[in-house]
C-alpha atoms as a PDB file:
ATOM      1  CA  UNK A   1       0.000   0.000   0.000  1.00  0.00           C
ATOM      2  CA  UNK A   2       2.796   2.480   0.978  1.00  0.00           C
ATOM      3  CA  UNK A   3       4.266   1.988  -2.503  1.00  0.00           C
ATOM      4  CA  UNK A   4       1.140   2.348  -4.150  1.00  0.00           C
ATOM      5  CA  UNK A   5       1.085   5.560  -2.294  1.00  0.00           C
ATOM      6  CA  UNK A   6       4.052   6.769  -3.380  1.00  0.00           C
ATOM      7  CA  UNK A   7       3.567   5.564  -6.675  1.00  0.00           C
ATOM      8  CA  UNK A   8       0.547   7.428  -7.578  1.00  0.00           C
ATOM      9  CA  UNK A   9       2.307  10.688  -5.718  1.00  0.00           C
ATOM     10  CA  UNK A  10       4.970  10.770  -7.962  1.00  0.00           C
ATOM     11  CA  UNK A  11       2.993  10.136 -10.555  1.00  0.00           C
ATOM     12  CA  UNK A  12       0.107  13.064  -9.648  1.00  0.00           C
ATOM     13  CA  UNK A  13       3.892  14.762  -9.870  1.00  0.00           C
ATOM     14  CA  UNK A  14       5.086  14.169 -13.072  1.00  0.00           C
ATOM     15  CA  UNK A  15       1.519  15.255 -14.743  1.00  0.00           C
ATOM     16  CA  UNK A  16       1.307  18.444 -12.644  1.00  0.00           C
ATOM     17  CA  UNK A  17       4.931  18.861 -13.968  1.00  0.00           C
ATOM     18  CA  UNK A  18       4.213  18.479 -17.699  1.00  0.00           C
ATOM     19  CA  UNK A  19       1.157  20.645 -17.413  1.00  0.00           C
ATOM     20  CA  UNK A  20       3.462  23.238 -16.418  1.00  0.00           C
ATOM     21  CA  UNK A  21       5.792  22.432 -19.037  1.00  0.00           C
ATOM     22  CA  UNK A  22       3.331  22.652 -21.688  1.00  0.00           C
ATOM     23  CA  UNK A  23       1.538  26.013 -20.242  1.00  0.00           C
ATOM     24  CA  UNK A  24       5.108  27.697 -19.821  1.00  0.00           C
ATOM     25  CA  UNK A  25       5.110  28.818 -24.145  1.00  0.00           C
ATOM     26  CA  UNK A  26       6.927  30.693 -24.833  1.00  0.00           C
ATOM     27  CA  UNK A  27      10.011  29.210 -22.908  1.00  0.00           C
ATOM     28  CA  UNK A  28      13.109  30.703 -24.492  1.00  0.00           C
ATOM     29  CA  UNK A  29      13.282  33.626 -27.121  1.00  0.00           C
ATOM     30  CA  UNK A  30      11.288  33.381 -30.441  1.00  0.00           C
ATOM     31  CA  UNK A  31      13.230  33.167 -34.279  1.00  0.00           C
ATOM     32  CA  UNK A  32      10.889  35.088 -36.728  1.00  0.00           C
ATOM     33  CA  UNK A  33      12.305  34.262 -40.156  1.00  0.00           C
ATOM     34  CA  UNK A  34      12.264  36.490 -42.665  1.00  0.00           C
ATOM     35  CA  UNK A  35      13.389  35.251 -46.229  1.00  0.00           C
ATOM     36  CA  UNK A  36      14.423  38.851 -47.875  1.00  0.00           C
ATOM     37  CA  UNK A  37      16.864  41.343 -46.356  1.00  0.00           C
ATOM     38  CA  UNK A  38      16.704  43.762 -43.839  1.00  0.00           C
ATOM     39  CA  UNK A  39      14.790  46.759 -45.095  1.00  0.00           C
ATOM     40  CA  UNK A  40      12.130  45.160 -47.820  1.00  0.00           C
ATOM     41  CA  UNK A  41       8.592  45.277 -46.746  1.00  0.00           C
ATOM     42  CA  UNK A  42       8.648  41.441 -45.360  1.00  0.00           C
ATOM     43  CA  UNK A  43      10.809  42.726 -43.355  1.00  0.00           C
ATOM     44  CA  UNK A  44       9.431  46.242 -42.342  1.00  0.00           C
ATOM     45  CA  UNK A  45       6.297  44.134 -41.436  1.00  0.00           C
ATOM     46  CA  UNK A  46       7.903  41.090 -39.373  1.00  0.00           C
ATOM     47  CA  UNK A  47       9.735  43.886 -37.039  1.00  0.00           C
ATOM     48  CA  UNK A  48       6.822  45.832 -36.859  1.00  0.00           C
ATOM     49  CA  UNK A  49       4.625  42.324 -35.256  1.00  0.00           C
ATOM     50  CA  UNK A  50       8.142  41.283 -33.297  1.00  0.00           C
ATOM     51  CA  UNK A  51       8.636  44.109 -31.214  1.00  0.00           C
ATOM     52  CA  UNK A  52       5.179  44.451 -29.664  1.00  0.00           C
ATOM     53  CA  UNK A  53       5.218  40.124 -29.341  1.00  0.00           C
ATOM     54  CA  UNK A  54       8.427  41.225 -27.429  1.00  0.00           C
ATOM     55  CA  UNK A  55       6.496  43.357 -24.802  1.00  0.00           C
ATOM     56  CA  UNK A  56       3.200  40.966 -24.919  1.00  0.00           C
ATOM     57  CA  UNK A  57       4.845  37.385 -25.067  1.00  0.00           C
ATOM     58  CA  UNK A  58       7.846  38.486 -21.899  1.00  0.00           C
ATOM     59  CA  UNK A  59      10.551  36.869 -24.686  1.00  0.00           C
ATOM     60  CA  UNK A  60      12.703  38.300 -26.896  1.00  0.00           C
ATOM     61  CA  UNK A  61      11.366  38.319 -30.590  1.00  0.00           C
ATOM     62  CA  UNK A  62      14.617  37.484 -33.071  1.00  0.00           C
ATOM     63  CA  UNK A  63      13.899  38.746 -36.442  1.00  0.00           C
ATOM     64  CA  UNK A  64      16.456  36.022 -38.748  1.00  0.00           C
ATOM     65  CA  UNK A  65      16.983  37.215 -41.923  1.00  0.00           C
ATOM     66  CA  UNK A  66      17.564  34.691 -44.409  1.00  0.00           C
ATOM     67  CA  UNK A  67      17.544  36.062 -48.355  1.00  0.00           C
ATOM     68  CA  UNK A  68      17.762  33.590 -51.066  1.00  0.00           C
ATOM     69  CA  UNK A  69      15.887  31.776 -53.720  1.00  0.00           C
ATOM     70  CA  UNK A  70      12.410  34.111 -53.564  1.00  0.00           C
ATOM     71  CA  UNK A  71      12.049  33.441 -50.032  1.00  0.00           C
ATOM     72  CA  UNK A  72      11.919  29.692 -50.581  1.00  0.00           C
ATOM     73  CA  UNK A  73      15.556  28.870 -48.250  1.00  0.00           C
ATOM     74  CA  UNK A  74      13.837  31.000 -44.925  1.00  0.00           C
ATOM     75  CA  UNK A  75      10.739  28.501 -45.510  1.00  0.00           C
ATOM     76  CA  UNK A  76      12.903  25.020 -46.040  1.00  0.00           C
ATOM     77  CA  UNK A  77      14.563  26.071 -42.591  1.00  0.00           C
ATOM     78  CA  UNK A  78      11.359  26.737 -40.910  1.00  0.00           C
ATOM     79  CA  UNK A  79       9.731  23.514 -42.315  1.00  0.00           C
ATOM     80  CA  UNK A  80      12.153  21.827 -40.768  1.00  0.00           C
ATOM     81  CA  UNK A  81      12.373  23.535 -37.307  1.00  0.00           C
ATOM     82  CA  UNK A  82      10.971  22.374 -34.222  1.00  0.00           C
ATOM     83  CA  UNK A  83       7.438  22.387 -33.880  1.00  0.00           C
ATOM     84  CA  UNK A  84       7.239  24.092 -30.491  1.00  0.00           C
ATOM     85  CA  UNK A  85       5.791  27.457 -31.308  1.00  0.00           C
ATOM     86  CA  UNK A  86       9.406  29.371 -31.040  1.00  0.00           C
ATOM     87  CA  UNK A  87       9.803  29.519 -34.876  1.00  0.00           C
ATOM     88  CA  UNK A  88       7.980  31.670 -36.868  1.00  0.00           C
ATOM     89  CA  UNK A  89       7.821  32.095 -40.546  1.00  0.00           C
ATOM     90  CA  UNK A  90       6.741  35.514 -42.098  1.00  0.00           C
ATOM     91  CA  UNK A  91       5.610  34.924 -45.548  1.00  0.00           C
ATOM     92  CA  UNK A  92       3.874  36.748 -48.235  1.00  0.00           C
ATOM     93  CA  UNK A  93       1.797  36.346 -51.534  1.00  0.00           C
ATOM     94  CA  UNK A  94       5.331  35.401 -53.208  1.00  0.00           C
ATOM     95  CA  UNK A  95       4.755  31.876 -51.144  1.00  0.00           C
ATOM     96  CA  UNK A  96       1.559  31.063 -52.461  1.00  0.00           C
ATOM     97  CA  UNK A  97       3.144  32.390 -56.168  1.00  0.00           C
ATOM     98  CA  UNK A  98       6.703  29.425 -55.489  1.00  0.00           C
ATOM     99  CA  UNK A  99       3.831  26.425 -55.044  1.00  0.00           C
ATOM    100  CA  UNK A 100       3.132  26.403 -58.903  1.00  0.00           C
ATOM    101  CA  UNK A 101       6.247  28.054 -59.901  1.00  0.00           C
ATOM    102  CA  UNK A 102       8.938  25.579 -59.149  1.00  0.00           C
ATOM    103  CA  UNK A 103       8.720  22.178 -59.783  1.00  0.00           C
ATOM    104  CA  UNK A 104      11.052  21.034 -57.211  1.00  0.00           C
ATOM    105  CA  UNK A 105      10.225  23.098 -53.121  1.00  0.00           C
ATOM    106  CA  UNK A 106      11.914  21.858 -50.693  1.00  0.00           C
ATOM    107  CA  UNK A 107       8.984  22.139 -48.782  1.00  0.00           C
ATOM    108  CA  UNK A 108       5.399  22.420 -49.375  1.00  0.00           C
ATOM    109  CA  UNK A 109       3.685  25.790 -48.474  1.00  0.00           C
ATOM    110  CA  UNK A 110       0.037  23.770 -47.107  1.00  0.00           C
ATOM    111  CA  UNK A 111       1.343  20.489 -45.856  1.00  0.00           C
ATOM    112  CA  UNK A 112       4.976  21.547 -43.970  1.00  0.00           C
ATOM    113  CA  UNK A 113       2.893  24.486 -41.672  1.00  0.00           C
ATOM    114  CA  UNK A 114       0.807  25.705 -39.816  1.00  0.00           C
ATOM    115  CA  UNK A 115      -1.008  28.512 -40.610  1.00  0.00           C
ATOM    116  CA  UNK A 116      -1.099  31.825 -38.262  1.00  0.00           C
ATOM    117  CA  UNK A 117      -2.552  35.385 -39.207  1.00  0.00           C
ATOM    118  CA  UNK A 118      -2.639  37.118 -41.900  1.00  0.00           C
ATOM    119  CA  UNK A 119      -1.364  40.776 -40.967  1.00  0.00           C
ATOM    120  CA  UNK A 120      -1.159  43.119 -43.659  1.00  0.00           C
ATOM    121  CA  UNK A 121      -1.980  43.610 -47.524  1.00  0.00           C
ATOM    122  CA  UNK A 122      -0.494  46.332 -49.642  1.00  0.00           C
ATOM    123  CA  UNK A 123      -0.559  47.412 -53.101  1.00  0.00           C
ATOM    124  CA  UNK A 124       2.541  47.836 -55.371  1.00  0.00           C
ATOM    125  CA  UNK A 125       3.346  50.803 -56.786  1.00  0.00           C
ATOM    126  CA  UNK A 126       4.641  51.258 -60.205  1.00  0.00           C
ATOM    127  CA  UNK A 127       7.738  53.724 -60.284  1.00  0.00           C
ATOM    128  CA  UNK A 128      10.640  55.405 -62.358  1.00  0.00           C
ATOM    129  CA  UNK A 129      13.496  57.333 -61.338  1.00  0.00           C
ATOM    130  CA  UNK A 130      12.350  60.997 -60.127  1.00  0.00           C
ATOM    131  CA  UNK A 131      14.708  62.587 -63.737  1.00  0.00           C
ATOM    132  CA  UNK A 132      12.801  59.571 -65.921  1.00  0.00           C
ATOM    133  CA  UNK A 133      10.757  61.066 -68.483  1.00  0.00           C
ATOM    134  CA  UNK A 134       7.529  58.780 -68.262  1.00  0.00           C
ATOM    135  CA  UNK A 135       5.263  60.158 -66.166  1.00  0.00           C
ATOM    136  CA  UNK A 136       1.829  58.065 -66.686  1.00  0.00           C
ATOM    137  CA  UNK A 137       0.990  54.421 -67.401  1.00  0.00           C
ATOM    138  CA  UNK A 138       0.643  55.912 -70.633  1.00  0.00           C
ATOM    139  CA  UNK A 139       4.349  56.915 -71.477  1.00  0.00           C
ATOM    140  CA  UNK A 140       5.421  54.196 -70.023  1.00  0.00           C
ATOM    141  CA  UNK A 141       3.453  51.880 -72.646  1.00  0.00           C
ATOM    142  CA  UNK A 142       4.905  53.772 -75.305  1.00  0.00           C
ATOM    143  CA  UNK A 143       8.276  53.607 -74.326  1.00  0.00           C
ATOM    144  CA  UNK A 144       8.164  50.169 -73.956  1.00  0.00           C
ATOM    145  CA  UNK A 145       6.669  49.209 -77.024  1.00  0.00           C
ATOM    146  CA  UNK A 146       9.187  51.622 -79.062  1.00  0.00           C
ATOM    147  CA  UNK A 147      12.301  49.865 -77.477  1.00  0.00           C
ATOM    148  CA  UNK A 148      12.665  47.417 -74.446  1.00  0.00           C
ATOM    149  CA  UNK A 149      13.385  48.416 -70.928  1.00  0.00           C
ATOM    150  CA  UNK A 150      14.443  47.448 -68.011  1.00  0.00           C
ATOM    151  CA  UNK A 151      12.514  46.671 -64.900  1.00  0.00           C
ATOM    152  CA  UNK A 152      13.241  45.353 -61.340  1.00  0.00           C
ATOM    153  CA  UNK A 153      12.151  43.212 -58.871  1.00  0.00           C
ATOM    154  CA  UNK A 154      12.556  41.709 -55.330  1.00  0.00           C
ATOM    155  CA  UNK A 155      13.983  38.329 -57.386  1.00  0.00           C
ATOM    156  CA  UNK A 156      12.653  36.005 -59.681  1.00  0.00           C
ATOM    157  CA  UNK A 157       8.889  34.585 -59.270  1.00  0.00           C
ATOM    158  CA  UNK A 158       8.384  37.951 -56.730  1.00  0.00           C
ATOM    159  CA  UNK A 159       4.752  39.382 -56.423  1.00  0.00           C
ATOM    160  CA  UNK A 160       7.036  42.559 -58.250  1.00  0.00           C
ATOM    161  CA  UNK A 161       8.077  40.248 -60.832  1.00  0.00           C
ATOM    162  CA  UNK A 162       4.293  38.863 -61.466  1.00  0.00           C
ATOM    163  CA  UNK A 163       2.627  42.067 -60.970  1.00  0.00           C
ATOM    164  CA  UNK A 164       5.366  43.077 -63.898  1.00  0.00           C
ATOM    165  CA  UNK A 165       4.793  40.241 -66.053  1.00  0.00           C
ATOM    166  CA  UNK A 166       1.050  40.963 -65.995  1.00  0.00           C
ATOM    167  CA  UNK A 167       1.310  44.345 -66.788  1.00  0.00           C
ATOM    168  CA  UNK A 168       3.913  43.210 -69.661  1.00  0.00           C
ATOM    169  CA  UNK A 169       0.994  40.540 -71.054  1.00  0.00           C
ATOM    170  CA  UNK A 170      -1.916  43.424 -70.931  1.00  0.00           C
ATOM    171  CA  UNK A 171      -0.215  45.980 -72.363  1.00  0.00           C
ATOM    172  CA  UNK A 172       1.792  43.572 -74.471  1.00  0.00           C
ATOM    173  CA  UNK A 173       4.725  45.572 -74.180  1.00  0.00           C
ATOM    174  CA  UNK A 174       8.641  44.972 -74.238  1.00  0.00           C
ATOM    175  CA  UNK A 175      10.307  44.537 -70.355  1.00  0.00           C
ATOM    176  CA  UNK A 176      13.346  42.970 -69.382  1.00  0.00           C
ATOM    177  CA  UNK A 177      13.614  41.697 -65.839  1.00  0.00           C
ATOM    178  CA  UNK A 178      16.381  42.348 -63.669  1.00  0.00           C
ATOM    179  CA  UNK A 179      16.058  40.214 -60.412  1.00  0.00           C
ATOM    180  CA  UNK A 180      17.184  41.491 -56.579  1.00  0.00           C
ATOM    181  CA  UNK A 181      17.500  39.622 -53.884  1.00  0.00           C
ATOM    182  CA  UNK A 182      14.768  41.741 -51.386  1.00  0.00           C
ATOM    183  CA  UNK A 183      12.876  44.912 -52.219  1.00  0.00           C
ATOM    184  CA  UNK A 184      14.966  47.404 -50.391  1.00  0.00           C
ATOM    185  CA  UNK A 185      18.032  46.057 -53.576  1.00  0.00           C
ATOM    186  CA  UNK A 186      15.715  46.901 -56.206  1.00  0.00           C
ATOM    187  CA  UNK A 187      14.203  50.113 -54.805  1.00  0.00           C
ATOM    188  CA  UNK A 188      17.936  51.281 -54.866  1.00  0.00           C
ATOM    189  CA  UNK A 189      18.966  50.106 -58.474  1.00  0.00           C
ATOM    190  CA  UNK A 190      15.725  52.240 -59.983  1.00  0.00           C
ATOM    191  CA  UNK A 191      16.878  54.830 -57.316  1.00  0.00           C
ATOM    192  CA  UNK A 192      20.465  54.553 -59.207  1.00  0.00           C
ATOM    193  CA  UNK A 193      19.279  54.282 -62.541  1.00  0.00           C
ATOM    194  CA  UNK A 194      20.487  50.898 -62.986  1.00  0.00           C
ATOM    195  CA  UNK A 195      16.870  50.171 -64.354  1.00  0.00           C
ATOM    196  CA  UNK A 196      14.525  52.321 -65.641  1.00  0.00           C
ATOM    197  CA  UNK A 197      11.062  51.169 -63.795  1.00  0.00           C
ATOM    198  CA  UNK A 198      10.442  49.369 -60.885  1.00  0.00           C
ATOM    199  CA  UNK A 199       7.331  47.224 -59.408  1.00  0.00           C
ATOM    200  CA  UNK A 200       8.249  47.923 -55.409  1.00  0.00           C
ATOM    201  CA  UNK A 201       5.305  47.156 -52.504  1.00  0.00           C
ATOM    202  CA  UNK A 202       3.985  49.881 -50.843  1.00  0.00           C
ATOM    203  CA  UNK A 203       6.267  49.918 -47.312  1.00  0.00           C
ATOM    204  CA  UNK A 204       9.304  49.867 -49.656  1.00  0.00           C
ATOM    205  CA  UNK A 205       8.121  52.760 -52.210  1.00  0.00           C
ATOM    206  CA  UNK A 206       5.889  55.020 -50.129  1.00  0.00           C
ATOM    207  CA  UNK A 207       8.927  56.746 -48.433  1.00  0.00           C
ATOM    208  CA  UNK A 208      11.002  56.900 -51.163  1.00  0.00           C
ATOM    209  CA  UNK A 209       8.282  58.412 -52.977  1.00  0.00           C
ATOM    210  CA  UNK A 210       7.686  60.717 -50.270  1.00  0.00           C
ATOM    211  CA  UNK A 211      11.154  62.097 -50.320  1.00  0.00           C
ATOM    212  CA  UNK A 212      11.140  62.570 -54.030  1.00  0.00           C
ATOM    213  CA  UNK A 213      13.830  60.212 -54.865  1.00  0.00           C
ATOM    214  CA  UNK A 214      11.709  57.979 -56.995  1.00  0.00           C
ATOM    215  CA  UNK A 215       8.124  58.969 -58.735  1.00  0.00           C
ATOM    216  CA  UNK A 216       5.064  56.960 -58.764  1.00  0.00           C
ATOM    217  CA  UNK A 217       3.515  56.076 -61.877  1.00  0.00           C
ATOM    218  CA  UNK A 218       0.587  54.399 -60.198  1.00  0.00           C
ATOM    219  CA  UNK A 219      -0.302  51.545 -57.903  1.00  0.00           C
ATOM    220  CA  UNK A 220      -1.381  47.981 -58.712  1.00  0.00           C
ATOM    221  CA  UNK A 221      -4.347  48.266 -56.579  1.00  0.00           C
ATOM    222  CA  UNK A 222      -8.118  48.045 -57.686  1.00  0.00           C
ATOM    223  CA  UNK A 223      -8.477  51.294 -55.715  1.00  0.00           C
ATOM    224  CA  UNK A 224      -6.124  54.085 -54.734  1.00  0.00           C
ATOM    225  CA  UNK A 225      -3.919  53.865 -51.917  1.00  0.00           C
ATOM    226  CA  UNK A 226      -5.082  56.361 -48.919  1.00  0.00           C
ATOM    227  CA  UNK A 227      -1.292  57.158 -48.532  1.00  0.00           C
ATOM    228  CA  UNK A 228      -0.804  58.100 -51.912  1.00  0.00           C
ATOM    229  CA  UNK A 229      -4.092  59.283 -52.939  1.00  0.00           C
ATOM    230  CA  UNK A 230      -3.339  60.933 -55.747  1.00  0.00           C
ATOM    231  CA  UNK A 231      -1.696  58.264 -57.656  1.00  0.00           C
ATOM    232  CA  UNK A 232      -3.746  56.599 -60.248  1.00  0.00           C
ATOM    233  CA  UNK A 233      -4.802  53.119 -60.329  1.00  0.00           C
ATOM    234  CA  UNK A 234      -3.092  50.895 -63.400  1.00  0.00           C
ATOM    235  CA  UNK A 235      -6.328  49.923 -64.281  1.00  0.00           C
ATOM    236  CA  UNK A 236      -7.958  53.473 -64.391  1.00  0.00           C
ATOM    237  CA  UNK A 237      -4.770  54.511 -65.965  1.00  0.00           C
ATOM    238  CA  UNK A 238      -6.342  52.437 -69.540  1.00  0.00           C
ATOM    239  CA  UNK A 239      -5.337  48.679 -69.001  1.00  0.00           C
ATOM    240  CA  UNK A 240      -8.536  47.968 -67.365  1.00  0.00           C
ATOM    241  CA  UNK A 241      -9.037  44.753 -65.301  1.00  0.00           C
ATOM    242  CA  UNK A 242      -5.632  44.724 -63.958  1.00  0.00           C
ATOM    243  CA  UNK A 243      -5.476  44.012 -60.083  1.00  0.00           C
ATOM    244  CA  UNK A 244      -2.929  42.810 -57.904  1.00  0.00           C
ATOM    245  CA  UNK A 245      -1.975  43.059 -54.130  1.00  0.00           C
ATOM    246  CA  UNK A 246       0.802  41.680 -52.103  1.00  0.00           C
ATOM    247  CA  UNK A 247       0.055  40.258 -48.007  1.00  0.00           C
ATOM    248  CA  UNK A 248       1.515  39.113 -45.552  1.00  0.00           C
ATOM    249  CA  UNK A 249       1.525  37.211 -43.113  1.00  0.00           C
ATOM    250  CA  UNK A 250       2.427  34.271 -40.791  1.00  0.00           C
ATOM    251  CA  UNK A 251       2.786  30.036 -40.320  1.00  0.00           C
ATOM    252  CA  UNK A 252       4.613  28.514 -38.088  1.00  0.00           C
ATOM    253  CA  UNK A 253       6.113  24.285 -38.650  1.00  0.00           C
ATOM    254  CA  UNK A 254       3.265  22.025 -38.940  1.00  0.00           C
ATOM    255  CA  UNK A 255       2.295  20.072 -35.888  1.00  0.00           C
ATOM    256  CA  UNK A 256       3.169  23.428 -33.600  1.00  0.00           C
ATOM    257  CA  UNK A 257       0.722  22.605 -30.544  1.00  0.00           C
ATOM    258  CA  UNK A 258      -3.297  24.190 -30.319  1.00  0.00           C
ATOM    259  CA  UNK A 259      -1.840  26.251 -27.753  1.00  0.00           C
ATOM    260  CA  UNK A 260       0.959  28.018 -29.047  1.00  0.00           C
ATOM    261  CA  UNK A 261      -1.019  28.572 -32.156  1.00  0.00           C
ATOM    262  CA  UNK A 262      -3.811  30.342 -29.838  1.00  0.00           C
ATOM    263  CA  UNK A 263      -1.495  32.461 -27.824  1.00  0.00           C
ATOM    264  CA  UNK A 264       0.867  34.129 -31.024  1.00  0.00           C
ATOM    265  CA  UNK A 265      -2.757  34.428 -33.134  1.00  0.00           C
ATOM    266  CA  UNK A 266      -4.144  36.115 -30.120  1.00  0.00           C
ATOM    267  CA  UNK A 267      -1.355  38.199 -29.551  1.00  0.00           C
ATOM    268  CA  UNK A 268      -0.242  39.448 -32.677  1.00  0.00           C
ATOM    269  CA  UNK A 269      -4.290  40.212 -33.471  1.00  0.00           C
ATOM    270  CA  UNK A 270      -4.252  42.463 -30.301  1.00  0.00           C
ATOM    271  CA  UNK A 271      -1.148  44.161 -31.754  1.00  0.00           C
ATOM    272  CA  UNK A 272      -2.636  44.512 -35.224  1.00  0.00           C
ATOM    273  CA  UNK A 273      -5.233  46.968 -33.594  1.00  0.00           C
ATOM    274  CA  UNK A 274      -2.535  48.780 -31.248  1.00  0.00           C
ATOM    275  CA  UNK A 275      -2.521  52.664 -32.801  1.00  0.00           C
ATOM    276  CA  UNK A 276       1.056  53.105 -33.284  1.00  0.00           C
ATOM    277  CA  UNK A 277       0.969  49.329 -35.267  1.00  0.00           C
ATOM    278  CA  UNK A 278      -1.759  50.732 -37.581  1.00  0.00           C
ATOM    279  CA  UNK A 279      -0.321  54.487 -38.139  1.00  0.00           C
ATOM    280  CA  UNK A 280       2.942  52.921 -38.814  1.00  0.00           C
ATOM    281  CA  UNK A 281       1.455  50.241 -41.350  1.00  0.00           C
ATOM    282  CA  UNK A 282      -1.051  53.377 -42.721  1.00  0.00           C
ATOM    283  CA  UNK A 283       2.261  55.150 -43.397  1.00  0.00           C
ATOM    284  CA  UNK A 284       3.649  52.468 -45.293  1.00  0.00           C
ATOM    285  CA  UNK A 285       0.613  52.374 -47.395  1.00  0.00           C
ATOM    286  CA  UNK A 286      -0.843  49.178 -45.802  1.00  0.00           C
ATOM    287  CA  UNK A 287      -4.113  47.793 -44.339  1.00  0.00           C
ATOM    288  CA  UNK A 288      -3.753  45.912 -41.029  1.00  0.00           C
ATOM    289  CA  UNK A 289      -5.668  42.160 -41.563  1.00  0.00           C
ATOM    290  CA  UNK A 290      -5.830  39.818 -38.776  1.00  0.00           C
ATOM    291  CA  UNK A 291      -8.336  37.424 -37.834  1.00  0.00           C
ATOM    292  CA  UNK A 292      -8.298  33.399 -37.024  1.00  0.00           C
ATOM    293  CA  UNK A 293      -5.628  30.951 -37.732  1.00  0.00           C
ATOM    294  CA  UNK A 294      -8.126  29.018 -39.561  1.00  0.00           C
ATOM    295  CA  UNK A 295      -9.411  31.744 -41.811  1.00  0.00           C
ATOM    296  CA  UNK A 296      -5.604  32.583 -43.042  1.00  0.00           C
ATOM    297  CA  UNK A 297      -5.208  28.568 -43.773  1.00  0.00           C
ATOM    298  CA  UNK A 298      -8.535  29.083 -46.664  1.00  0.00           C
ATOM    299  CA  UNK A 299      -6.479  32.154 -48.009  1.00  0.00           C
ATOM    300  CA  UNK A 300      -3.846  30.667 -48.246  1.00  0.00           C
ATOM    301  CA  UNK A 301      -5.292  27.734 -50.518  1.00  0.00           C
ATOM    302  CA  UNK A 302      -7.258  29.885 -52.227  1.00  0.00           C
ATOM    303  CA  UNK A 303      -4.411  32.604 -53.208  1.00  0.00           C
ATOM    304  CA  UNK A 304      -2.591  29.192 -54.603  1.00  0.00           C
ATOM    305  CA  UNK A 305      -5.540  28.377 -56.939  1.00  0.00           C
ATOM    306  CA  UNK A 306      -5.159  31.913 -58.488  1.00  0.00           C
ATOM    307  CA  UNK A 307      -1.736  32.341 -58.951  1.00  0.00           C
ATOM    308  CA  UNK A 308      -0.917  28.931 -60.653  1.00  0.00           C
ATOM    309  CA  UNK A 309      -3.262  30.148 -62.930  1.00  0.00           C
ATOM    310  CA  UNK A 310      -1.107  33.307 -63.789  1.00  0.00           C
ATOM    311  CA  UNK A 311       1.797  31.089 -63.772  1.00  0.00           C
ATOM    312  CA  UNK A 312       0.749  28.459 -65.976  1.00  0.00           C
ATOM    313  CA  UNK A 313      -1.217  31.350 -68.469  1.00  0.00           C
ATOM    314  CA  UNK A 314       2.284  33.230 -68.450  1.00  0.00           C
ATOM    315  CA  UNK A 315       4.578  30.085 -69.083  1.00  0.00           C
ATOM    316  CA  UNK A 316       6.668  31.048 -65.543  1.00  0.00           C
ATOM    317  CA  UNK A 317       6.647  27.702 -64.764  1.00  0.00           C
ATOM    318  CA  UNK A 318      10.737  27.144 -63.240  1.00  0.00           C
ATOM    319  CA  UNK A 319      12.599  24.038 -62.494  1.00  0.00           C
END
């Protein structure tokens, strides 16, 4: 009897002890990977979301930038990180654009995670160097159809490089791409004149184009963008129907427990709505999001559906 006792004390023990261990998330600091460089507007938005999970969560927020291949190496290393809710994966509309792009992922963007919250979305602007000599959608048709030009992106199969190629099919124009590895790259070879027009997301553009060293053409939105209001759309600009927006947002490695999932969604929704978070997004030219980890999973699938369409109508299709 007296070992039965004891038995079923340490026992009582050991579960009180692993329902502490499992309520104590976060236990150590938090990696937030980031697959552009410092500076581009996956970036802008991850540090944004870290610092306040900094103050909210009690552990430090690590925002790990890792450029290379589109964003596609950051999301191999989170896929295969431990699925304990201290790695988190920032990604972007440029995720759901690699699924049908590449043959070969090294990891796939529904099965390998977890989805999290969507944050932001912004609109792309569509910009030349502030001594270029287009200054509507209009010039910049012409010019392109008299002789190619150059154009950047954030790297090959970017929501720049799409929104690009799109604009390229509809106005059936000659463009060249030039690839970067991250948005801030780009922004500073049109800035340079190492290309003559550029497809950059809002948080990346907007101050530039504030401080006059590049000039907006017009945004990729189906409406104007309330921080650049007077910008045209493309679409009202004459190439009608054309619409495209980048988000963000956040996964985390799949099987991360209910729990951990619960407390970062809840979390980085109550940050989303913080007034300094949405004047600082608002000045970037983007629209805080939010919402359930289950309703950014159906986006997610859904955003897949419509950009392997683009990809397979525009031949993009990479090895």
């Amino acid at each position: 009897m007296k070992n039965a006792v004891i038995t079923g004390a340490v026992l009582t023990g050991l579960a009180v002890a692993s329902g502490a261990s499992a309520q104590a998330f976060p236990a150590k600091p938090i990696r937030f990977l980031v697959g552009y460089a410092p500076g581009g507007g996956t970036d802008i938005m991850a540090r944004t979301v870290a610092m306040k999970l900094t103050e909210s969560l009690g552990q430090q927020v690590i925002v790990d930038n890792r450029p290379g291949a589109n964003a596609n190496l950051a999301a191999e290393i989170a896929a295969k990180a431990s699925p304990d809710g201290h790695t988190v994966m920032m990604i972007s509309v440029s995720h759901a654009i690699s699924k049908p792009l590449y043959k070969k992922l090294g990891y796939d963007l529904v099965r390998d995670f977890t989805p999290l919250i969507n944050i932001s979305s912004v609109p792309m602007f569509v910009v030349v160097p502030p001594s270029s000599t287009p200054k509507t959608v209009a010039d910049v048709i012409a010019l392109a159809k008299a002789r190619p030009i150059n154009y950047a992106s954030s790297g090959d199969g970017s929501p720049e490089h799409i929104a690009a190629e799109m604009f390229k099919g509809m106005t059936k124009t000659g463009m060249t791409h030039v690839a970067y590895k991250g948005g801030a790259p780009s922004a500073l070879a049109l800035i340079s004149g190492e290309v003559q027009l550029g497809f950059n997301t809002a948080p990346v553009a907007v101050p530039h184009i504030k401080s006059g060293k590049m000039r907006a053409i017009a945004v990729t939105s189906a409406k104007r963008n309330p921080a650049l209001p007077e910008v045209p759309t493309v679409a009202e600009s004459g190439v009608a129907g054309y619409d495209m927006i980048n988000w963000y947002g956040s996964v985390l490695p799949a099987g991360t427990p209910a729990a951990a999932v619960s407390r970062l969604n809840a979390d980085m929704n109550k940050a989303l709505k913080l007034p300094d978070v949405q004047q600082r997004l608002a000045a970037l030219g983007a629209d805080p999001l939010g919402g359930s980890a289950a309703e950014f999973g159906n986006y997610i699938r859904s955003e897949i559906a419509k950009y392997t369409r683009v990809v397979v109508d525009s031949r993009l299709q990479q090895q």
